[in-house]
PDB file of N, CA and C in Angstrom:
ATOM      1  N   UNK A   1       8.083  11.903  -4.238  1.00  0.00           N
ATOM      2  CA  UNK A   1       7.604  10.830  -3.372  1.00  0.00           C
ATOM      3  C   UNK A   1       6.677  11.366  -2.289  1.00  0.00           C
ATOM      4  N   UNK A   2       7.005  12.548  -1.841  1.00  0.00           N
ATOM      5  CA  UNK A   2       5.892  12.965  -0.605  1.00  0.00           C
ATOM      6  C   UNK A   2       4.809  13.646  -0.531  1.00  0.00           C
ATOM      7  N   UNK A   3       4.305  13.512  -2.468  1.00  0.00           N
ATOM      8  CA  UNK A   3       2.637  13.725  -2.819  1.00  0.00           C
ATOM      9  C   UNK A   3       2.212  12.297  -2.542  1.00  0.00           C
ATOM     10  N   UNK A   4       3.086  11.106  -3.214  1.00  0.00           N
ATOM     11  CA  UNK A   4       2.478   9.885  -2.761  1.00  0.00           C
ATOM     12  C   UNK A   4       2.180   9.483  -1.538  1.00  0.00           C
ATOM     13  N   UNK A   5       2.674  10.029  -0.489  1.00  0.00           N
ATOM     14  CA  UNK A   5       2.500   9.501   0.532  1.00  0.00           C
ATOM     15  C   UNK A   5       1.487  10.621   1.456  1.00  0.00           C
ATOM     16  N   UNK A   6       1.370  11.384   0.872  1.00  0.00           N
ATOM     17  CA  UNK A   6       0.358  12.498   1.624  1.00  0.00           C
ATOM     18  C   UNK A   6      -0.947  12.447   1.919  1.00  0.00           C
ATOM     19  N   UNK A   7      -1.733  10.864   1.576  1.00  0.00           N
ATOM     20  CA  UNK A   7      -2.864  11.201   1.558  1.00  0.00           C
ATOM     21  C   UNK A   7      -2.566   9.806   2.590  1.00  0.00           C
ATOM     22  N   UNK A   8      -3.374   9.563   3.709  1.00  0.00           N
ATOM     23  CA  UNK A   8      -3.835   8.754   4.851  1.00  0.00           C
ATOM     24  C   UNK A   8      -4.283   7.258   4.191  1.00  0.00           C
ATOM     25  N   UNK A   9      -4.948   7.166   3.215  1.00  0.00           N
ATOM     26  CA  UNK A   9      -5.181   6.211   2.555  1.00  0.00           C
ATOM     27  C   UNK A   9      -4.107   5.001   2.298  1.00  0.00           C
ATOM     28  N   UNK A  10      -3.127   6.027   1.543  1.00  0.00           N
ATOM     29  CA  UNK A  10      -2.106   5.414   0.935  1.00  0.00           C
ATOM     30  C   UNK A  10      -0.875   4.823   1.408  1.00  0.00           C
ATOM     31  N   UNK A  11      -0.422   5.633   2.797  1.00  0.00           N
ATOM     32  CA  UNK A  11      -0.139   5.256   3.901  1.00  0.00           C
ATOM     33  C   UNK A  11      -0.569   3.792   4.770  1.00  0.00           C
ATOM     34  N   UNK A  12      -1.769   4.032   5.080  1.00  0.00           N
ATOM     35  CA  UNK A  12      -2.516   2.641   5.369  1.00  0.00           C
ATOM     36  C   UNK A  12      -2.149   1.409   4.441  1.00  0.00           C
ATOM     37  N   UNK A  13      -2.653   1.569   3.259  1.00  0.00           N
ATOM     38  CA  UNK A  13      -2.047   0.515   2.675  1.00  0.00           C
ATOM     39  C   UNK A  13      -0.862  -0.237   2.363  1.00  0.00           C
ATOM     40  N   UNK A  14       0.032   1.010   2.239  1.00  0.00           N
ATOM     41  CA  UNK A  14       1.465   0.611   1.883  1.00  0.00           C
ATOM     42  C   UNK A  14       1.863  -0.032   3.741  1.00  0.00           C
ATOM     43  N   UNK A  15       1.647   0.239   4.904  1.00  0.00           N
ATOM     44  CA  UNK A  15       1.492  -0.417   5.992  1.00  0.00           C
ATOM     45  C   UNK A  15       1.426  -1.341   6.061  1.00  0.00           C
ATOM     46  N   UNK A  16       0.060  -1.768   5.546  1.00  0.00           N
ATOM     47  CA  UNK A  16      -0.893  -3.141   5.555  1.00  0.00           C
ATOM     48  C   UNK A  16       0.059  -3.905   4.980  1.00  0.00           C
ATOM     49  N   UNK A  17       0.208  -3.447   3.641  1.00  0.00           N
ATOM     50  CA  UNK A  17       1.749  -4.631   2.525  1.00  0.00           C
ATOM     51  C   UNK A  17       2.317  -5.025   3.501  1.00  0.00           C
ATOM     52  N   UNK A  18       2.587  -4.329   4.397  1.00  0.00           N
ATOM     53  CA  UNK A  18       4.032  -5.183   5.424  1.00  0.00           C
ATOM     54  C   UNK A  18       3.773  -6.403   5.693  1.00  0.00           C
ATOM     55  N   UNK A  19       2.284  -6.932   5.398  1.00  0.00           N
ATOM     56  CA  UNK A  19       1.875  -7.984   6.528  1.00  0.00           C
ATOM     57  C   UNK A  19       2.299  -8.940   5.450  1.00  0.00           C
ATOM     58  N   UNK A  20       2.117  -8.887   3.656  1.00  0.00           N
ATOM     59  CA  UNK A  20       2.462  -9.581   3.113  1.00  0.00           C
ATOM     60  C   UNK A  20       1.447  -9.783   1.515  1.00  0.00           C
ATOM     61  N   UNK A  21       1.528 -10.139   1.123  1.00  0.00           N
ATOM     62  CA  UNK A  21       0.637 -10.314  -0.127  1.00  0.00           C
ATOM     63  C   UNK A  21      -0.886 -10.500   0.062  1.00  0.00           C
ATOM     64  N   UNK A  22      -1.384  -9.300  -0.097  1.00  0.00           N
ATOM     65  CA  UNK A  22      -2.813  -9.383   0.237  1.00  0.00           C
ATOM     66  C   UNK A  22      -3.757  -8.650  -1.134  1.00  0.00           C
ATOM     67  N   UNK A  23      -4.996  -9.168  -1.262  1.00  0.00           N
ATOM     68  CA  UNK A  23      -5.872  -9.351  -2.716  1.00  0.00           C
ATOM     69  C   UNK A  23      -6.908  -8.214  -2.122  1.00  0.00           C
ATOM     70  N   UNK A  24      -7.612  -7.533  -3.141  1.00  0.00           N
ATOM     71  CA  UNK A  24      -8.249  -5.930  -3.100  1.00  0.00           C
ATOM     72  C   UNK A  24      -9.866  -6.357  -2.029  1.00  0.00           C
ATOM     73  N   UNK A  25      -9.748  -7.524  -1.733  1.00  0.00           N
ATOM     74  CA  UNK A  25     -11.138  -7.512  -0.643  1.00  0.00           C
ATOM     75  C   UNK A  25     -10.515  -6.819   0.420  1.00  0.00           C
ATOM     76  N   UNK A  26      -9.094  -7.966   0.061  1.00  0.00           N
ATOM     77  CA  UNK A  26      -8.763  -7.455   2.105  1.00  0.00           C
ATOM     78  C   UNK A  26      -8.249  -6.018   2.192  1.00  0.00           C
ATOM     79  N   UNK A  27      -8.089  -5.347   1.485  1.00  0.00           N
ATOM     80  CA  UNK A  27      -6.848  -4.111   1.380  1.00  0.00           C
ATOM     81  C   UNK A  27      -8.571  -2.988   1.515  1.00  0.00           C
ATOM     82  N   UNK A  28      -9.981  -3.332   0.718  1.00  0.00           N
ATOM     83  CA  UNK A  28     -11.078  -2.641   0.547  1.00  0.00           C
ATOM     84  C   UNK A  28     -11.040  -2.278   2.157  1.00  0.00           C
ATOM     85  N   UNK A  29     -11.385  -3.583   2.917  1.00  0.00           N
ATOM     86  CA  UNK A  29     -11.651  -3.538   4.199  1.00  0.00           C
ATOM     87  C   UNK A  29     -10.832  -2.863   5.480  1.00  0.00           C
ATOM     88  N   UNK A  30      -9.404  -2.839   4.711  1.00  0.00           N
ATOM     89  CA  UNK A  30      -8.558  -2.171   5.587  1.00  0.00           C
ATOM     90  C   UNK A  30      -8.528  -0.665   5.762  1.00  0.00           C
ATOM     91  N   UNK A  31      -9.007  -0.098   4.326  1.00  0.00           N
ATOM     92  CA  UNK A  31      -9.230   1.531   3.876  1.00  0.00           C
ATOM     93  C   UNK A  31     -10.086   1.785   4.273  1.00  0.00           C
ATOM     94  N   UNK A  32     -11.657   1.048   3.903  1.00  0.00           N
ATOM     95  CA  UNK A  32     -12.786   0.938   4.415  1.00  0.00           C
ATOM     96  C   UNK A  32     -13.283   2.223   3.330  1.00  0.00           C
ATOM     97  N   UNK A  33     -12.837   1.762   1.517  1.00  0.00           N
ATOM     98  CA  UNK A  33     -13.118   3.024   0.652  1.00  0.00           C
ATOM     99  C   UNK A  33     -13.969   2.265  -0.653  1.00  0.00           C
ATOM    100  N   UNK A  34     -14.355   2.845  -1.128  1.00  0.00           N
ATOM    101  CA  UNK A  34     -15.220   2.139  -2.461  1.00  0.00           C
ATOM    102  C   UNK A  34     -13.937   2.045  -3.706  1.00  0.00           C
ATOM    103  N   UNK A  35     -14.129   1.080  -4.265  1.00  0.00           N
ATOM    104  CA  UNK A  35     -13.587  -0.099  -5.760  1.00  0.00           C
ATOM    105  C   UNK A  35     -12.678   1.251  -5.786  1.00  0.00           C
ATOM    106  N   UNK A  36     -13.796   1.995  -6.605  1.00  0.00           N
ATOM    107  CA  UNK A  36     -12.768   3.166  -7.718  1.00  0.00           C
ATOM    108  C   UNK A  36     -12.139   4.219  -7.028  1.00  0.00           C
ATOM    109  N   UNK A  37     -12.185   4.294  -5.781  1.00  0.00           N
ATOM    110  CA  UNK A  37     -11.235   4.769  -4.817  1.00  0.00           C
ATOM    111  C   UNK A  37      -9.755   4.331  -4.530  1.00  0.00           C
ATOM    112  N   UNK A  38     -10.079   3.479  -4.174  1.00  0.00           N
ATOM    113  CA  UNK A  38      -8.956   2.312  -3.621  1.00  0.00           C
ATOM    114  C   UNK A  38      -8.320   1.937  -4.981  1.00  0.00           C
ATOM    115  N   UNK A  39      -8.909   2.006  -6.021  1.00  0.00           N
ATOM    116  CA  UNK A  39      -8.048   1.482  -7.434  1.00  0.00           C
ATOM    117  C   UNK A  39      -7.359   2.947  -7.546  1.00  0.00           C
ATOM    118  N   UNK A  40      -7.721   4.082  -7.749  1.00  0.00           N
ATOM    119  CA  UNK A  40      -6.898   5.116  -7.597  1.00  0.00           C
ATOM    120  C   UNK A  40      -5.947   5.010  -6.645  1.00  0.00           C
ATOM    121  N   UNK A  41      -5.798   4.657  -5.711  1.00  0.00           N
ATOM    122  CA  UNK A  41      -4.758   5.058  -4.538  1.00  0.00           C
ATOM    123  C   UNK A  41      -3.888   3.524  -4.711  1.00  0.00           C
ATOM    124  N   UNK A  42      -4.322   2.429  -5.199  1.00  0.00           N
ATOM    125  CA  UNK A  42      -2.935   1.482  -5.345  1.00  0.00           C
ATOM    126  C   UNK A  42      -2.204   1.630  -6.645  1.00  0.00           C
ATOM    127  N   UNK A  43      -3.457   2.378  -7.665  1.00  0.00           N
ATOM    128  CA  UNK A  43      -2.079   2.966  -9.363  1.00  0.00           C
ATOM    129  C   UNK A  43      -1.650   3.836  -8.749  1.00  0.00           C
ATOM    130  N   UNK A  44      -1.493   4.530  -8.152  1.00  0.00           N
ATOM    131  CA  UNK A  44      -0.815   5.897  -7.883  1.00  0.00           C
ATOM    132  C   UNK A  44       0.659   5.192  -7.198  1.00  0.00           C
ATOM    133  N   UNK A  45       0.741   4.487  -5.927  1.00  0.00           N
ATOM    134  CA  UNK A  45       1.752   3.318  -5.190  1.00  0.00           C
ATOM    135  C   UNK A  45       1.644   2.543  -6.204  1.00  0.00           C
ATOM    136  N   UNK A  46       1.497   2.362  -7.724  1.00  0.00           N
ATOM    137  CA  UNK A  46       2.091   1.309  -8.229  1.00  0.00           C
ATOM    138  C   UNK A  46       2.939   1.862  -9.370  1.00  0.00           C
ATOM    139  N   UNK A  47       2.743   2.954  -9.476  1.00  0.00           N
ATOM    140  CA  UNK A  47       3.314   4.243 -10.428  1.00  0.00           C
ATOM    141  C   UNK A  47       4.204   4.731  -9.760  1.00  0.00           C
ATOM    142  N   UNK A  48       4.475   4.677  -8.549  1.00  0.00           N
ATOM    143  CA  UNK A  48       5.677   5.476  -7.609  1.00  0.00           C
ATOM    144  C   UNK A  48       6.643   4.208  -7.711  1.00  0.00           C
ATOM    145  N   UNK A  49       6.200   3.018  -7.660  1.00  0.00           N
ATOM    146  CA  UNK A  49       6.867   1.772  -7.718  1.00  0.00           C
ATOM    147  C   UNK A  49       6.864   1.106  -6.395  1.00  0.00           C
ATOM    148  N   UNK A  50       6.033   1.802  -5.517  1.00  0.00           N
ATOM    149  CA  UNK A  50       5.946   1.209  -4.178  1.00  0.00           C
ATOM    150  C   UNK A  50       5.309  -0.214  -3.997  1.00  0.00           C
ATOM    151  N   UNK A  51       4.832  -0.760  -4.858  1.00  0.00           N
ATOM    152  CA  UNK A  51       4.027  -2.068  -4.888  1.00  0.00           C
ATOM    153  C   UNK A  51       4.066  -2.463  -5.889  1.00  0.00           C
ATOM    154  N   UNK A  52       3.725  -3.295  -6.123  1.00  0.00           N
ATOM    155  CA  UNK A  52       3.335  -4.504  -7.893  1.00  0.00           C
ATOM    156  C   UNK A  52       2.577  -5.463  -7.525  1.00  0.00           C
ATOM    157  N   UNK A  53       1.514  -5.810  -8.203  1.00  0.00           N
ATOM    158  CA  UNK A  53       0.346  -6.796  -8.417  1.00  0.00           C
ATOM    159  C   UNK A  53       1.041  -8.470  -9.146  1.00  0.00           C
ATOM    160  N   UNK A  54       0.335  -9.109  -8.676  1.00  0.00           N
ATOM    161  CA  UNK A  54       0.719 -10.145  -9.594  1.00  0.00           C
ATOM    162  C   UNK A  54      -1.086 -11.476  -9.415  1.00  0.00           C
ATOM    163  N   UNK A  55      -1.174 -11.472 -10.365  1.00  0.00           N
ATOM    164  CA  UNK A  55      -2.238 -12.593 -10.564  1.00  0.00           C
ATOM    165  C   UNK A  55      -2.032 -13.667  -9.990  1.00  0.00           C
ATOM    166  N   UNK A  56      -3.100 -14.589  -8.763  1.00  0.00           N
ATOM    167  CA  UNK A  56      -3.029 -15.364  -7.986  1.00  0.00           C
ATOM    168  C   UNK A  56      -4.116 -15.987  -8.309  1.00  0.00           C
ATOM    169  N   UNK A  57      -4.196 -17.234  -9.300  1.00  0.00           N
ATOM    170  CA  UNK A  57      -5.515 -17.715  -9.946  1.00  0.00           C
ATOM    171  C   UNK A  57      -6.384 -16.610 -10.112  1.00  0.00           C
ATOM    172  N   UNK A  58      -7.874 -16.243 -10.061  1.00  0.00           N
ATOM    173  CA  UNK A  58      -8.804 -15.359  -9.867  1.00  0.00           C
ATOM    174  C   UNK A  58      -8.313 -13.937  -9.573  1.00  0.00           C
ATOM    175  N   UNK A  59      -7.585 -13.729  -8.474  1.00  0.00           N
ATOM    176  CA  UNK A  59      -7.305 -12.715  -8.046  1.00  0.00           C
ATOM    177  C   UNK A  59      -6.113 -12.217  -7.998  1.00  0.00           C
ATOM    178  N   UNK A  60      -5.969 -11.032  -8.049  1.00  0.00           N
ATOM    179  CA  UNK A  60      -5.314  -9.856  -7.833  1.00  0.00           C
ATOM    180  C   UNK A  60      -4.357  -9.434  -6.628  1.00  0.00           C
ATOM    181  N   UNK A  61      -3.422  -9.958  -6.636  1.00  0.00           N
ATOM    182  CA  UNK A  61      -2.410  -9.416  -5.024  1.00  0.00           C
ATOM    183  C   UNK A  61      -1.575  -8.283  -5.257  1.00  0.00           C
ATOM    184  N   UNK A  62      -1.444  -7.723  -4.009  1.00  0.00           N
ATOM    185  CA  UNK A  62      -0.529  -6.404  -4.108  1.00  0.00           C
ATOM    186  C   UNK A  62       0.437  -6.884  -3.169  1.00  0.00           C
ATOM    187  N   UNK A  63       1.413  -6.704  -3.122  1.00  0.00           N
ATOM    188  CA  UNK A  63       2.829  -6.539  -2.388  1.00  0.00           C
ATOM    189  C   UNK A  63       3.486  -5.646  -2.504  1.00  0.00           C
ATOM    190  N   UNK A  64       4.349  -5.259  -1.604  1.00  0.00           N
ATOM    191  CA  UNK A  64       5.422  -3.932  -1.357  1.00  0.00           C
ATOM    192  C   UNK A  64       6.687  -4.430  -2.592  1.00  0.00           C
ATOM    193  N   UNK A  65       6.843  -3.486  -3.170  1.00  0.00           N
ATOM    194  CA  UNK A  65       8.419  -3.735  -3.592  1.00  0.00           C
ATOM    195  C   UNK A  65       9.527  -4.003  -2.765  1.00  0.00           C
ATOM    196  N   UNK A  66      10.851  -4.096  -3.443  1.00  0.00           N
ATOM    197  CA  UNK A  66      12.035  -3.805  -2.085  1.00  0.00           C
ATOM    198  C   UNK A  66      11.388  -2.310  -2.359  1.00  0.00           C
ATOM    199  N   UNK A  67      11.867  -1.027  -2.831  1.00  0.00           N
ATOM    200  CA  UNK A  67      11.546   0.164  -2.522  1.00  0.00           C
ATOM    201  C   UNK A  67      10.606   0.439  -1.362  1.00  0.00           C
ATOM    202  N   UNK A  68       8.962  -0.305  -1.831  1.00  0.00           N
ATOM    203  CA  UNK A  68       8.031   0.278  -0.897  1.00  0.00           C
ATOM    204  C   UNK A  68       8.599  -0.428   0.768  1.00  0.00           C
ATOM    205  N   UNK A  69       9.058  -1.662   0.467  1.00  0.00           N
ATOM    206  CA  UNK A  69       9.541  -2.212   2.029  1.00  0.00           C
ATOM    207  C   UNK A  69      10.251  -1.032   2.877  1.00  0.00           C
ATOM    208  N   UNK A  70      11.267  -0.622   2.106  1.00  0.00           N
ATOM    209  CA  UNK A  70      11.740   0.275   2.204  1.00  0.00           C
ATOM    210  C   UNK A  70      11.400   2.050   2.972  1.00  0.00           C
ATOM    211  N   UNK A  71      10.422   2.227   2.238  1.00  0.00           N
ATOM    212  CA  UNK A  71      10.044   3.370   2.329  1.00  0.00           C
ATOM    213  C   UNK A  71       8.781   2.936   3.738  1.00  0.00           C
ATOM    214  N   UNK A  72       8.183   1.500   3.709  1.00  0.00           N
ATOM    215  CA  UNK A  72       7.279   1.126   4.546  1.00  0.00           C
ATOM    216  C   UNK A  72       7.891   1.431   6.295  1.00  0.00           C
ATOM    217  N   UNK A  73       8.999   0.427   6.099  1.00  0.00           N
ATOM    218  CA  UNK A  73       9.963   0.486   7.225  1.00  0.00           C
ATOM    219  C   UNK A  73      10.550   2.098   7.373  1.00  0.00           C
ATOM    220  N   UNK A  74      10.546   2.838   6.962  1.00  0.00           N
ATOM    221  CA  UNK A  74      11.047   3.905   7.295  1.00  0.00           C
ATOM    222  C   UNK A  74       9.982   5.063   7.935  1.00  0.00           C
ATOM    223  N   UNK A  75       8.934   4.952   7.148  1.00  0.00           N
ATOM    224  CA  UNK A  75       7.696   5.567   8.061  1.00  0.00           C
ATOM    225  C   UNK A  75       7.712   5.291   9.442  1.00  0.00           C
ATOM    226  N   UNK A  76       7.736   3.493   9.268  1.00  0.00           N
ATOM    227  CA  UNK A  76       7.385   3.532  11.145  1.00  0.00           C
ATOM    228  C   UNK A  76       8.484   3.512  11.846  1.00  0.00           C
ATOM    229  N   UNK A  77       9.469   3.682  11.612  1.00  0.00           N
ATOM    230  CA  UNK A  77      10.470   4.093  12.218  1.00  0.00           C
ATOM    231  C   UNK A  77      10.397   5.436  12.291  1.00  0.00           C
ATOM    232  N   UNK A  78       9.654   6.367  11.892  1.00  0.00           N
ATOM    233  CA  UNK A  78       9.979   7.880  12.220  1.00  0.00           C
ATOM    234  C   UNK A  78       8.809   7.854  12.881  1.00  0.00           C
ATOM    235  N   UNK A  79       7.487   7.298  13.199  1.00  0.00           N
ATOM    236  CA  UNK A  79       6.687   6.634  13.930  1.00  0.00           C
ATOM    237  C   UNK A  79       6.689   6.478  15.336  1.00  0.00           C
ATOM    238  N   UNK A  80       8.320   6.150  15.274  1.00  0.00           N
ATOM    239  CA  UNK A  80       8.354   5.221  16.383  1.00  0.00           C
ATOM    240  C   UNK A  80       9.372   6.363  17.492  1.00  0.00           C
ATOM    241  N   UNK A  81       9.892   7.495  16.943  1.00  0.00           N
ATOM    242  CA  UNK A  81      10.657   8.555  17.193  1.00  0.00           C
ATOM    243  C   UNK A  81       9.873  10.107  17.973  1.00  0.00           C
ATOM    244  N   UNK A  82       8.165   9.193  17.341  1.00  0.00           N
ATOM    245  CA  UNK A  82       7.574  10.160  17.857  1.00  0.00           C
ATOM    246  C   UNK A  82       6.471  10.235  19.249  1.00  0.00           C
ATOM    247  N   UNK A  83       6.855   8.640  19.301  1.00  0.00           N
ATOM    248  CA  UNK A  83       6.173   8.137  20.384  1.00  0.00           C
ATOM    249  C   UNK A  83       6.871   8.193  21.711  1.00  0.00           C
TER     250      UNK A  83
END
């Protein structure tokens, strides 16, 4: 689990999930990374099982699993230990 989470990117995103089901414009804008970037770094969190997609008419949403909630909430809680 703590190659998945080693890169700043991936972090950010699995974050962002907290807010709730969000589609690859808004998640682009949050990384601020190009398509085939950002598609690498949500298979990688979707291969760890930290997230799952589900088709929303047209588009594409990502959400946290329970796991990634999980693992989401626990980051910023060690976050929050260091502040």
């Amino acid at each position: 689990m703590h190659g998945v989470l080693s890169d700043p990117v991936r972090l950010r995103l699995l974050l962002a999930l907290r807010e709730g089901r969000l589609c690859v414009c808004v998640l682009r804008e949050i990384v601020s990374c190009p398509d085939t970037r950002l598609s690498y770094h949500l298979s990688i969190l979707r291969r760890a099982r930290l997230i799952s997609s589900a088709r929303d008419g047209s588009y594409l949403r990502y959400c946290l699993t329970s796991e990634g909630r999980i693992v989401a909430d626990g980051i910023l809680k060690e976050a929050g230990k260091g502040a």
